[in-house]
C-alpha atoms as a PDB file:
ATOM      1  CA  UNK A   1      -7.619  36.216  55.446  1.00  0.00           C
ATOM      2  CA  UNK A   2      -6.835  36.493  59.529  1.00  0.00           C
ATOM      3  CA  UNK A   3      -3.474  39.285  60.468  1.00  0.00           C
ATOM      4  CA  UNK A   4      -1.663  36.156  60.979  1.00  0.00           C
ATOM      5  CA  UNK A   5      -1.850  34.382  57.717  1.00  0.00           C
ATOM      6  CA  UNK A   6      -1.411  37.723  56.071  1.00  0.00           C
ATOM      7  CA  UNK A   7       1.780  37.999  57.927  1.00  0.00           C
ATOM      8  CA  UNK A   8       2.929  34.613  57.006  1.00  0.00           C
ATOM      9  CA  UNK A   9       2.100  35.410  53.177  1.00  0.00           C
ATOM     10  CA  UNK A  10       4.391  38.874  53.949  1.00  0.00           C
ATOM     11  CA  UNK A  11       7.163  36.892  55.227  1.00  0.00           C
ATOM     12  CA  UNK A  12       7.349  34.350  52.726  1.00  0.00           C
ATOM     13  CA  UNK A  13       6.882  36.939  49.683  1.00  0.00           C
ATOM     14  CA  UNK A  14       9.837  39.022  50.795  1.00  0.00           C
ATOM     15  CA  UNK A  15      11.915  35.639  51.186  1.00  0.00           C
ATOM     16  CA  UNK A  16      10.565  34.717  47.535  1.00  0.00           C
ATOM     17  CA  UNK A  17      11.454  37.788  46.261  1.00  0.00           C
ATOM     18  CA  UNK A  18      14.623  37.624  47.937  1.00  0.00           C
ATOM     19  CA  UNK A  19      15.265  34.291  45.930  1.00  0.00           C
ATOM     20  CA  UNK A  20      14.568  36.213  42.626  1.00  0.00           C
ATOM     21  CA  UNK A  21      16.496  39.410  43.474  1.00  0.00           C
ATOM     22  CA  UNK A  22      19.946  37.556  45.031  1.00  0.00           C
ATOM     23  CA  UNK A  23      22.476  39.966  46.296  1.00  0.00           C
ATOM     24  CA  UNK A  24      23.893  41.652  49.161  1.00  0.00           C
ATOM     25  CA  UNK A  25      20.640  43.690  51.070  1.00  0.00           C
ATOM     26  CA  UNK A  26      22.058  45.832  53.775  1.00  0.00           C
ATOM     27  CA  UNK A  27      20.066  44.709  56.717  1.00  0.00           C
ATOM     28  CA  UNK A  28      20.258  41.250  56.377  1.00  0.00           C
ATOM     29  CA  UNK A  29      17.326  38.604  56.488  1.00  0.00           C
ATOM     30  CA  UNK A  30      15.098  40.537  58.885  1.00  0.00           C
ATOM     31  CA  UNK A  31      15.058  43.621  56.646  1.00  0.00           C
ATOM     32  CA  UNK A  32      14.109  41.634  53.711  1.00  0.00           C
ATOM     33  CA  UNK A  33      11.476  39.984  55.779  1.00  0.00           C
ATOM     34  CA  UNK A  34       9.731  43.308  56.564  1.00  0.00           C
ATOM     35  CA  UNK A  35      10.087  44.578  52.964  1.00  0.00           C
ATOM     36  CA  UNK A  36       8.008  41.350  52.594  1.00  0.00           C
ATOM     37  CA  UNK A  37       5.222  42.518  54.589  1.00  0.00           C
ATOM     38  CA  UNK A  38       5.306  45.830  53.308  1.00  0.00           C
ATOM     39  CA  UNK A  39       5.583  44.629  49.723  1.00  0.00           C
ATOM     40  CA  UNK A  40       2.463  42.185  50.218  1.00  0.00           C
ATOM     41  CA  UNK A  41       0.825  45.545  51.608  1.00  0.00           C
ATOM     42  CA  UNK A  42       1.625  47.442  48.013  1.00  0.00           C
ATOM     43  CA  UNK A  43       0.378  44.529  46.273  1.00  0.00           C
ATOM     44  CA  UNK A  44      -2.525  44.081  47.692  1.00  0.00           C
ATOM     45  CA  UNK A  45      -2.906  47.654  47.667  1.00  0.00           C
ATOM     46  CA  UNK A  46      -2.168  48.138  43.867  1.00  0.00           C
ATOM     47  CA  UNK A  47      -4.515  44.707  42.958  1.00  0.00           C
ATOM     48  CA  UNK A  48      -7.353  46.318  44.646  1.00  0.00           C
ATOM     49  CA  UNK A  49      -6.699  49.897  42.981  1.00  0.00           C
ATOM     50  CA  UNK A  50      -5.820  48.666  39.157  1.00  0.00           C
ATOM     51  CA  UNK A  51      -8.079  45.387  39.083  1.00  0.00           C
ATOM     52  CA  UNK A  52     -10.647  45.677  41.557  1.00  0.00           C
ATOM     53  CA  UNK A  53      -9.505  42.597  43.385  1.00  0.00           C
ATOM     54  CA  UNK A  54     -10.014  41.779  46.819  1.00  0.00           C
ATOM     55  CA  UNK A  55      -6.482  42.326  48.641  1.00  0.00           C
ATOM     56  CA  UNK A  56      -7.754  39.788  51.729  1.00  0.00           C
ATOM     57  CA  UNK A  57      -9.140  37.124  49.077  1.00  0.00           C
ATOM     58  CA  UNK A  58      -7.787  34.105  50.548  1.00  0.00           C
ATOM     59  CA  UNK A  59      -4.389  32.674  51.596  1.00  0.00           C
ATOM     60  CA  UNK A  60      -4.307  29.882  49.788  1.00  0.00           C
ATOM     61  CA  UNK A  61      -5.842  32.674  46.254  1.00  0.00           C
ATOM     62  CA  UNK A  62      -2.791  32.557  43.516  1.00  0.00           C
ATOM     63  CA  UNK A  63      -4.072  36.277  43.331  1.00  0.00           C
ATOM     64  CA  UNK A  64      -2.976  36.918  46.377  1.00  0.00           C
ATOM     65  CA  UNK A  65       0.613  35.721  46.259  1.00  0.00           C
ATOM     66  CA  UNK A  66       1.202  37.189  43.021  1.00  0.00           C
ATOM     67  CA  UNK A  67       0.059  40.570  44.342  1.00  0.00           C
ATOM     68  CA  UNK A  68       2.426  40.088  47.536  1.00  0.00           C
ATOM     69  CA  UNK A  69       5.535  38.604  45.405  1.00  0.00           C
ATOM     70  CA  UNK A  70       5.079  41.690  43.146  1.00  0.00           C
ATOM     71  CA  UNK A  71       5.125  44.180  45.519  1.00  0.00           C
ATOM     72  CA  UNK A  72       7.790  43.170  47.442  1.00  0.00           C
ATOM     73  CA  UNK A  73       9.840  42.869  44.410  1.00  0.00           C
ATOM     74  CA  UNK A  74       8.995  46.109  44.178  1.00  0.00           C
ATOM     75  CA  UNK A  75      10.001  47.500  47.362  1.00  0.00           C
ATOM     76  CA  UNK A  76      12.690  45.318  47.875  1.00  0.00           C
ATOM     77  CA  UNK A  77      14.276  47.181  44.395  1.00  0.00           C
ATOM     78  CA  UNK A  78      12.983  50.442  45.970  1.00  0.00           C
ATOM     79  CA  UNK A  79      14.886  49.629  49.119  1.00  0.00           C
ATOM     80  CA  UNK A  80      18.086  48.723  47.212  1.00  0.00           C
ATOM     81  CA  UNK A  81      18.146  52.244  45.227  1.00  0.00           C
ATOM     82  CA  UNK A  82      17.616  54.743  48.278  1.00  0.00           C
ATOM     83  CA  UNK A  83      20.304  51.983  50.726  1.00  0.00           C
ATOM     84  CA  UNK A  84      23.176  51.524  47.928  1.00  0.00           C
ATOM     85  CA  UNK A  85      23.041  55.483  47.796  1.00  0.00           C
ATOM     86  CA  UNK A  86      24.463  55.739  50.802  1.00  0.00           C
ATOM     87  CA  UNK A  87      28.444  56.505  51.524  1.00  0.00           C
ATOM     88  CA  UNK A  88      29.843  54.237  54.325  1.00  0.00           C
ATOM     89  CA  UNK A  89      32.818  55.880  56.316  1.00  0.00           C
END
């Protein structure tokens, strides 16, 4: 899978899991866009480490969504716990 199309499959991971996980993000859309791409990073990541899959196996590979959607539920949560602790003046 090219930069691009992993990219895409970031972007449209972190929107997905934004659809499963509604609620007020601070940050906005953009935020949750990048915790896409870094989510689809730890999922490919983790697939590779706990199942021996291939993180780049195809775009179009349910394996390969299911790893990104994962992890960027996953970081998306993580990004909620560390953001919500902070005090606004």
């Amino acid at each position: 899978m090219g930069f691009i199309a992993f990219l895409i499959l970031g972007l449209i991971a972190g929107a997905i899991a934004k659809f499963l996980l509604p609620g007020k993000d601070p940050g906005g859309i953009l935020v949750t866009l990048v915790i896409g791409v870094i989510g689809a990073l730890l999922g490919g990541w983790l697939g590779g480490l706990l199942f021996g899959a291939d993180p780049m196996d195809g775009f179009f590979e349910l394996s390969s969504w299911v790893a990104a959607i994962i992890g960027s539920i996953i970081v998306l949560l993580v990004y909620r716990m560390v953001a919500g602790r902070r005090t606004r003046v």
